[in-house]
Protein backbone atom coordinates (compact mmCIF):
# COMPACT_ATOMS: atom_id res chain seq x y z
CA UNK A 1 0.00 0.00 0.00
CA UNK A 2 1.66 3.68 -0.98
CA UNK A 3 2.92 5.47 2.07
CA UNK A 4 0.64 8.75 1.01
CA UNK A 5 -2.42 6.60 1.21
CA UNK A 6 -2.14 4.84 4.51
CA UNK A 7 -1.92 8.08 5.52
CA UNK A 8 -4.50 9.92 4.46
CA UNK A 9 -7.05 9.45 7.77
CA UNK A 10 -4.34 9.25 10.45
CA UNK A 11 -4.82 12.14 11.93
CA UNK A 12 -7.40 14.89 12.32
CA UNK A 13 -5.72 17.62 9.48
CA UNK A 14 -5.15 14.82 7.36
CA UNK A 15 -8.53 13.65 7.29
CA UNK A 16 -10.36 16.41 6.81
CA UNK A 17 -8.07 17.69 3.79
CA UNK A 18 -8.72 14.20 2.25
CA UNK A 19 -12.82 14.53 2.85
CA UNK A 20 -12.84 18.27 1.38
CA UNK A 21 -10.66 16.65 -1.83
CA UNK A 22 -13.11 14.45 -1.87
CA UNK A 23 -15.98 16.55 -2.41
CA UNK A 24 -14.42 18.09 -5.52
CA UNK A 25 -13.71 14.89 -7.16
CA UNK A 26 -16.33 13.52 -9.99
CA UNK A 27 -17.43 9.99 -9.39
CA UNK A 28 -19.96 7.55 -11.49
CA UNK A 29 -23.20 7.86 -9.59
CA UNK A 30 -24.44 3.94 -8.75
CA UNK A 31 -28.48 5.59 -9.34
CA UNK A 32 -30.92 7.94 -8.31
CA UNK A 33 -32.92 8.18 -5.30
CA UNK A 34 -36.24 9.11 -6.88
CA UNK A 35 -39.37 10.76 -5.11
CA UNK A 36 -41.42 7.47 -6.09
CA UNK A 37 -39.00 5.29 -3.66
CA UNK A 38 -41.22 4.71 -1.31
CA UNK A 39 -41.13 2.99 1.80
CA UNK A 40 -44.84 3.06 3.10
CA UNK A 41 -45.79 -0.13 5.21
CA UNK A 42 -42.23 -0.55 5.79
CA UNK A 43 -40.79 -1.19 9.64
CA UNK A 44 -36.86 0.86 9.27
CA UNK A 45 -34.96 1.02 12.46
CA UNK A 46 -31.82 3.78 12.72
CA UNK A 47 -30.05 4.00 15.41
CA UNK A 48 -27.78 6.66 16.44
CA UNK A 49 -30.74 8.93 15.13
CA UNK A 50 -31.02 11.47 17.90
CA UNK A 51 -28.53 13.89 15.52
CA UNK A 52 -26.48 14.40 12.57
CA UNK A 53 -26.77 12.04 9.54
CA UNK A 54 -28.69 9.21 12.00
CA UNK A 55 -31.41 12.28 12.46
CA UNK A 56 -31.31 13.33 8.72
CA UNK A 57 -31.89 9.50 7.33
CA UNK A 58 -35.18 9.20 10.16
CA UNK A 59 -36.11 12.04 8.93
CA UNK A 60 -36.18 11.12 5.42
CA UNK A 61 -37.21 7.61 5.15
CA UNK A 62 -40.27 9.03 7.73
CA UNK A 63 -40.67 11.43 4.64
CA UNK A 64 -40.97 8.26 2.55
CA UNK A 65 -43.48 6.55 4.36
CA UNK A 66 -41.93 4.76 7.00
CA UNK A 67 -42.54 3.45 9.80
CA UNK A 68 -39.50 4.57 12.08
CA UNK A 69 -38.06 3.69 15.33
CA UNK A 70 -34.90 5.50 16.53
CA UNK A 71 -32.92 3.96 18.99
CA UNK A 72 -31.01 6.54 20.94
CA UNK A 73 -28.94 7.32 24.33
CA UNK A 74 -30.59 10.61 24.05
CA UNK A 75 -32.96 12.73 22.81
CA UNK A 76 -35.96 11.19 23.57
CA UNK A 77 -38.99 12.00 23.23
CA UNK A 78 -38.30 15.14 21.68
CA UNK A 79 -36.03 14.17 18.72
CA UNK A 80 -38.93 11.74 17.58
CA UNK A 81 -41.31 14.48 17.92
CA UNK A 82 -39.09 16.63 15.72
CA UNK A 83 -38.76 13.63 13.01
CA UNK A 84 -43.20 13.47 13.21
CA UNK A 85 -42.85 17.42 12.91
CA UNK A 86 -40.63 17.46 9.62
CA UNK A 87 -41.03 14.60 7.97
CA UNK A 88 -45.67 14.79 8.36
CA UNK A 89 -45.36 11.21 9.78
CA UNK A 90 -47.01 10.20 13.21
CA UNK A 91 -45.41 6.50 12.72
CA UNK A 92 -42.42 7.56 14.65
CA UNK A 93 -40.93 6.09 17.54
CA UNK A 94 -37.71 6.31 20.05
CA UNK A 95 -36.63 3.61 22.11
CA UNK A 96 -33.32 4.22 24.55
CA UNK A 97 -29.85 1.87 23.77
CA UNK A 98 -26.09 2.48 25.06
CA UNK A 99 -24.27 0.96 22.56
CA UNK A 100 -21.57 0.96 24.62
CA UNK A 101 -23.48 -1.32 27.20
CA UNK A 102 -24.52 -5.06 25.93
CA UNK A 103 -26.87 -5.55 28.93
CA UNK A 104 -28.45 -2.02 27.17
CA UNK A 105 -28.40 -3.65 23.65
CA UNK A 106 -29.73 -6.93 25.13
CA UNK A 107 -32.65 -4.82 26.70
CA UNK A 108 -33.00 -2.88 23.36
CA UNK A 109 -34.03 -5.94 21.74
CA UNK A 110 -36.60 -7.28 24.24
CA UNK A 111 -38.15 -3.50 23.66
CA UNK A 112 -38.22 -4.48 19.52
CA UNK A 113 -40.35 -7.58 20.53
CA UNK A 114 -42.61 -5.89 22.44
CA UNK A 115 -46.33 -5.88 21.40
CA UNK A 116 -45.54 -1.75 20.61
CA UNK A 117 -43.14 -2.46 17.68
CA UNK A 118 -43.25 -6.10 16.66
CA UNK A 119 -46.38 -8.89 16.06
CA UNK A 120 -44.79 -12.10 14.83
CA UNK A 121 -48.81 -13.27 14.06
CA UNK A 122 -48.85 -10.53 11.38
CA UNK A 123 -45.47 -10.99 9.86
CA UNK A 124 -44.21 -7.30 10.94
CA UNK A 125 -41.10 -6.86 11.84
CA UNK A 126 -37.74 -4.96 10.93
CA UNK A 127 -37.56 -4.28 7.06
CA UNK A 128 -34.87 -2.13 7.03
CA UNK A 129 -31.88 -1.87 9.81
CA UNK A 130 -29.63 1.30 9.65
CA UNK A 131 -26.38 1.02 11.28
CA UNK A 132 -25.39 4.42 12.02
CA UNK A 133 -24.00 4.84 15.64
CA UNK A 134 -20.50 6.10 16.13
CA UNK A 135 -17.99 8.05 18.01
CA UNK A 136 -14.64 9.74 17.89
CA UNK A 137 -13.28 10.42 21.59
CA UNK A 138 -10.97 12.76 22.60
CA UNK A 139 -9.47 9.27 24.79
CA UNK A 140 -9.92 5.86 25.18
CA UNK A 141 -12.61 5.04 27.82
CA UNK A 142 -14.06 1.91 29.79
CA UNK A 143 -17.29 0.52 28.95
CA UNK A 144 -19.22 -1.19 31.68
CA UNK A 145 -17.76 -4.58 30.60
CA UNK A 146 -14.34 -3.59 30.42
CA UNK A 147 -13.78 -2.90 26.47
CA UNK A 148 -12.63 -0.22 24.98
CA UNK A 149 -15.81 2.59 24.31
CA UNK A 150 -14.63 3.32 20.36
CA UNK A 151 -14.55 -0.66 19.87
CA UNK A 152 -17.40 -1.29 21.33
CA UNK A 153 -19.97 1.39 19.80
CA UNK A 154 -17.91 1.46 16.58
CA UNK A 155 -17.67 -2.11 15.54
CA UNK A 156 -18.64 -4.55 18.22
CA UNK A 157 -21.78 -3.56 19.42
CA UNK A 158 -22.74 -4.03 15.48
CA UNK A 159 -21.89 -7.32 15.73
CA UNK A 160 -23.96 -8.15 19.11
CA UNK A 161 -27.00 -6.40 17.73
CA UNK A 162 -27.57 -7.55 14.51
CA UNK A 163 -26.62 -11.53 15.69
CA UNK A 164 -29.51 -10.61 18.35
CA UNK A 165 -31.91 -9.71 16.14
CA UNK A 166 -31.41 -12.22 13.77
CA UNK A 167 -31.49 -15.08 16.89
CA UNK A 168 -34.91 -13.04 17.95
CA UNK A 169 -36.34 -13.49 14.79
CA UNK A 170 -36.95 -9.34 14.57
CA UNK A 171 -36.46 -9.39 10.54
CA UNK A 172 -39.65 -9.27 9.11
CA UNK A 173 -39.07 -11.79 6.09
CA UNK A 174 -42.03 -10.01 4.68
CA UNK A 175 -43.28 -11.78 1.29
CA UNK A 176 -42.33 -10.04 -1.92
CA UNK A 177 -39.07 -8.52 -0.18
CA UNK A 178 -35.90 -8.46 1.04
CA UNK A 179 -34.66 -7.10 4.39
CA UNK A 180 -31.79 -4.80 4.55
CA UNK A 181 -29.16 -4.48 6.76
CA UNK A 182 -27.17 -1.03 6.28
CA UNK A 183 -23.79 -0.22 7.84
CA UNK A 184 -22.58 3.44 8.07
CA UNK A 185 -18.86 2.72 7.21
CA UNK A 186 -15.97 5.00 6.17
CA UNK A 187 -13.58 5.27 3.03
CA UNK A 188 -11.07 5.31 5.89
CA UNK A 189 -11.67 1.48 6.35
CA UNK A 190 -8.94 1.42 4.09
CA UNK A 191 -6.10 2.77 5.62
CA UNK A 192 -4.76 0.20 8.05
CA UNK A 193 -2.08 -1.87 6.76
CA UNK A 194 -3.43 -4.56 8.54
CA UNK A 195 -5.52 -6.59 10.89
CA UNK A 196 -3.80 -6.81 14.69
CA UNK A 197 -5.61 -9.74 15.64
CA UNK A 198 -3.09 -10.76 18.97
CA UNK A 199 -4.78 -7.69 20.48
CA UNK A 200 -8.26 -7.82 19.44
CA UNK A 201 -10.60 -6.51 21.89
CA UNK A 202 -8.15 -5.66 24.16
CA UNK A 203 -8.02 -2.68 25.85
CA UNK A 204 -6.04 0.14 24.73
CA UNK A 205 -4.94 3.48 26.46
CA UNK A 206 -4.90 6.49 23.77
CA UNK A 207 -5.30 10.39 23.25
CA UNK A 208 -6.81 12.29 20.50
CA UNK A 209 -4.34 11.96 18.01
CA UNK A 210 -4.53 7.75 18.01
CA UNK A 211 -8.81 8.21 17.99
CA UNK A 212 -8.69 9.37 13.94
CA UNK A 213 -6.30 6.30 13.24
CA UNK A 214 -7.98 3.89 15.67
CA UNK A 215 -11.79 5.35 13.82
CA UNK A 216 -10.19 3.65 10.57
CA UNK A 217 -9.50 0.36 12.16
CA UNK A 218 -12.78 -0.06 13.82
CA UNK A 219 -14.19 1.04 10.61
CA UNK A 220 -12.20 -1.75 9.01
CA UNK A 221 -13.46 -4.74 11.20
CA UNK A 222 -17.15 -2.89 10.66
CA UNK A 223 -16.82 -3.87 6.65
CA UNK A 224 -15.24 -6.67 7.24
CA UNK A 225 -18.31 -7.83 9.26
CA UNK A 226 -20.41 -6.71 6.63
CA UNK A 227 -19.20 -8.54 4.06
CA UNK A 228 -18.60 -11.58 6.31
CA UNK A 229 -22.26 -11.05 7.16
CA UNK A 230 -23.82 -10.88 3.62
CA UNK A 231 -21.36 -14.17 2.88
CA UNK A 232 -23.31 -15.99 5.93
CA UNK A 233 -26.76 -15.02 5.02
CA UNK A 234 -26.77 -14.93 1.11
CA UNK A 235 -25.68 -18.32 0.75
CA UNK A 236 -25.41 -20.50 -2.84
CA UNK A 237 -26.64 -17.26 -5.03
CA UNK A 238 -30.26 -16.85 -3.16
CA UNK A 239 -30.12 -13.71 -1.32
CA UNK A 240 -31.79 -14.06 2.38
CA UNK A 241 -30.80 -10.48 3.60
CA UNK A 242 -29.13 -7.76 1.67
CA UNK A 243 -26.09 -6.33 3.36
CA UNK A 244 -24.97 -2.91 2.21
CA UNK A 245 -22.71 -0.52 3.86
CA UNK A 246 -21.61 3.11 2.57
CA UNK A 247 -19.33 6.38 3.08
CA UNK A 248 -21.13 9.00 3.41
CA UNK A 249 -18.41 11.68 2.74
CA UNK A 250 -17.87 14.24 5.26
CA UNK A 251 -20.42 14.99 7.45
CA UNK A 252 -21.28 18.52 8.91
CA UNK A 253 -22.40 16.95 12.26
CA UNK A 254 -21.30 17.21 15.71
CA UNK A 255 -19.05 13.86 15.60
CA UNK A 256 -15.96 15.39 16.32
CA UNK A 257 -17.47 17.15 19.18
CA UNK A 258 -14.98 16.11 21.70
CA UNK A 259 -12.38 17.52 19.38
CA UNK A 260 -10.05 20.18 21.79
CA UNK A 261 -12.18 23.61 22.59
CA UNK A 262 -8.94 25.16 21.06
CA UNK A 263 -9.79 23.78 17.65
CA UNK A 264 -13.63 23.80 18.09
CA UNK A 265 -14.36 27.14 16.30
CA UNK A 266 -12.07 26.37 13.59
CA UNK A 267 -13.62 23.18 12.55
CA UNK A 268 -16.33 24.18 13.06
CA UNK A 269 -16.13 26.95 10.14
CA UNK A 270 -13.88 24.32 7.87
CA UNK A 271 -17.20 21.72 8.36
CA UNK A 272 -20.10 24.47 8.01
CA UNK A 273 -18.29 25.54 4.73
CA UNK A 274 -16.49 22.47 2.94
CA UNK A 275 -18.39 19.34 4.92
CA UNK A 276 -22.28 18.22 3.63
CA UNK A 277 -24.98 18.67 5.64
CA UNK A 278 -26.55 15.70 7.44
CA UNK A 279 -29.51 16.09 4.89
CA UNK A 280 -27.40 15.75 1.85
CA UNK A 281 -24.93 12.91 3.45
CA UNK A 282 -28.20 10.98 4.06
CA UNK A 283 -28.86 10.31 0.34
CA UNK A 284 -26.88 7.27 -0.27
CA UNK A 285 -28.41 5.63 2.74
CA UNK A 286 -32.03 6.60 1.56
CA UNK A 287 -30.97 5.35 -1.98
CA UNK A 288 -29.64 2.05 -0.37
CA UNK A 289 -32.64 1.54 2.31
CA UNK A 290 -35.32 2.76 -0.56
CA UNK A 291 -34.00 2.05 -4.30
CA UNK A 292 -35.71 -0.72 -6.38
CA UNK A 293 -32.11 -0.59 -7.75
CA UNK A 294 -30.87 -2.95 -5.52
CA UNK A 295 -33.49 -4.86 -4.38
CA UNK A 296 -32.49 -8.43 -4.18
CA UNK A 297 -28.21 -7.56 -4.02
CA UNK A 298 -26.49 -9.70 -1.57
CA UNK A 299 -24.07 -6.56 -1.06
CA UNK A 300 -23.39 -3.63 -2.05
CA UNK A 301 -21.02 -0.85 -1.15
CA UNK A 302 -21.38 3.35 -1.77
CA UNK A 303 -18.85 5.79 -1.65
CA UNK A 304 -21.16 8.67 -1.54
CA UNK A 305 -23.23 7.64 -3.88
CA UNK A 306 -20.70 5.72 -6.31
CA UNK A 307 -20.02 1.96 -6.35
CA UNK A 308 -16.92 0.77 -4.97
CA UNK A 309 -15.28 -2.47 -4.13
CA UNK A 310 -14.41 -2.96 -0.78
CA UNK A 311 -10.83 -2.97 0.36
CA UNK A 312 -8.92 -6.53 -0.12
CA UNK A 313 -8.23 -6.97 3.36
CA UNK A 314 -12.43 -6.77 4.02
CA UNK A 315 -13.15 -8.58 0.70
CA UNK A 316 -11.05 -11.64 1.82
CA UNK A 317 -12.92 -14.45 3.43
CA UNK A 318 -10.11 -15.56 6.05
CA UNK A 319 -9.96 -12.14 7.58
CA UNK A 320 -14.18 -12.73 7.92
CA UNK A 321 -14.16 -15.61 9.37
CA UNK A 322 -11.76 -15.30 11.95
CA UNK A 323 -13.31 -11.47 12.79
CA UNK A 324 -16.22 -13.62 13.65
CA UNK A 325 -14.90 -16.37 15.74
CA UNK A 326 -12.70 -13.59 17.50
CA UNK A 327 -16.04 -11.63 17.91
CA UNK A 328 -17.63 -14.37 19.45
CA UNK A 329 -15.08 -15.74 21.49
CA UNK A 330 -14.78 -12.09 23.28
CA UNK A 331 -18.44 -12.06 23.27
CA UNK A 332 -18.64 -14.97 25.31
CA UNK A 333 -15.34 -14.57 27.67
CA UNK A 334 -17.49 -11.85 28.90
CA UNK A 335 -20.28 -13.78 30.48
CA UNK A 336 -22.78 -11.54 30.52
CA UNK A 337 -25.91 -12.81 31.58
């Protein structure tokens, strides 16, 4: 891998000049998100929704008809009531997760299978799942089990929700289409040189300037989970559950609010003027969660709204399969009960 690209999201200057280049560059646009991509009828759940592009994409697919629960650590009620407000839709609903707790993700998922948002007699369900939640500390931290609070919410409480939902039976399976699973990933996912699987899930004392490197590599075992995912579920050419995951570009949202106070103001000028607003950033998720385009894809990946392959190291099957038999080993030396 060149030197200049490994280093293009190591650090917090570096990574935003890349995302600004970005944003001037002309890319092959995978389709349209048209006004007649509707979602009415439709059960989509988005968590990390209580701001920023997790807000915009409620917002929008509530626009399109959806049925909407955001799952949240805060915000609630009145986030949801702002969704009902813009988007016209009453069908909107908040339920409270720490994704940096698994007894909170465990209770999250009880609260899906509760008579208020799921009726296994009438074949509801979860049509759409949008993976959005994420942070970028200013320092490691310790979640209540002991990991690492970037691993966790970044990657591994991905992993622990979406194998609970699927063991719950919380995907609709509705006839006549296919449920979608949709991970908010990162072009970054590309700059590690490699996986460091001797230390995987340990925990790891850093300071701000590790967090933009470390967001890559969390990033990294995120895609690789969702194409290890979509290999698991799509099996023999008969797709079960389509898998997508994107990069939405830079993001004018409050992500990088634990960024220093010193350098507060000045991103915040370099993201009101250079960075997309969560509204804009949201189309390739609404394209992916609403399209006809790719109904029926085993996976898919979006860079903005272009269609890229994966990085190698997330494409290849080994690195999958052990991700997940690491992931579930750590899941389980936990013993959480």
């Amino acid at each position: 891998m060149p030197a200049d690209k490994q280093k293009k999201y190591n650090n917090p200057v570096s990574a935003t000049l890349t995302g600004i280049a970005d944003l001037f560059r002309k890319f092959e646009p995978a389709g349209e998100l048209k006004a007649s991509d509707r979602l009415d009828g439709k059960t989509v759940l988005v968590d990390g929704a209580s701001s920023g592009l997790g807000f915009a994409v409620a917002a929008g697919l509530a626009r399109r008809g959806a049925k909407v629960i955001m799952a949240c650590r805060s915000g609630i009620p009145a986030k949801g009531e702002e969704v009902k407000r813009l988007s016209g839709n009453p069908d909107v609903h908040m339920l409270l997760v720490d994704f940096a707790d698994i007894s909170s993700i465990r209770e999250l998922v009880v609260n899906i299978r509760s008579d208020s948002f799921f009726n296994g007699e009438n074949g509801s369900g979860i049509d759409i799942l949008v993976c959005n939640a994420g942070i970028v500390p200013k320092q490691s931290r310790k979640t209540p089990q002991g990991l690492e609070e970037m691993f966790m919410v970044n990657y591994f409480s991905k992993f622990i929700f979406v194998n609970l939902l699927l063991e719950n039976n919380c995907f609709t399976g509705r006839a006549g289409a296919i449920t979608r699973i949709i991970f908010v990933a990162s072009e970054s996912h590309r700059n590690p040189e490699k996986f460091e699987w001797d230390d995987f899930g340990k925990y790891r004392e850093y300071r701000i300037g590790k967090s933009i490197e470390l967001y890559g590599y969390y990033k990294l075992l995120l895609t690789t989970f969702a194409v290890e995912l979509s290999r698991r579920l799509n099996i023999a050419g008969k797709s079960r559950i389509s898998v997508f995951a994107l990069c939405p570009g830079p993001v004018n949202s409050n992500i990088a609010r634990e960024a220093p106070k010193l350098f507060q103001p000045l991103l915040s000028v370099v993201f009101g003027i250079f960075f997309k607003s969560p509204a804009k950033a949201a189309v390739p998720v609404e394209y992916l969660a609403a399209s006809a385009d790719v109904e029926g894809k085993p996976f898919d990946y979006l860079f903005l709204m272009s269609r890229k392959a994966v990085d190698e190291k997330a494409a290849e099957p080994a690195n999958g399969a052990l991700l997940w038999k690491l992931s579930e080993e750590l899941l389980k030396s936990l013993q959480i009960v």
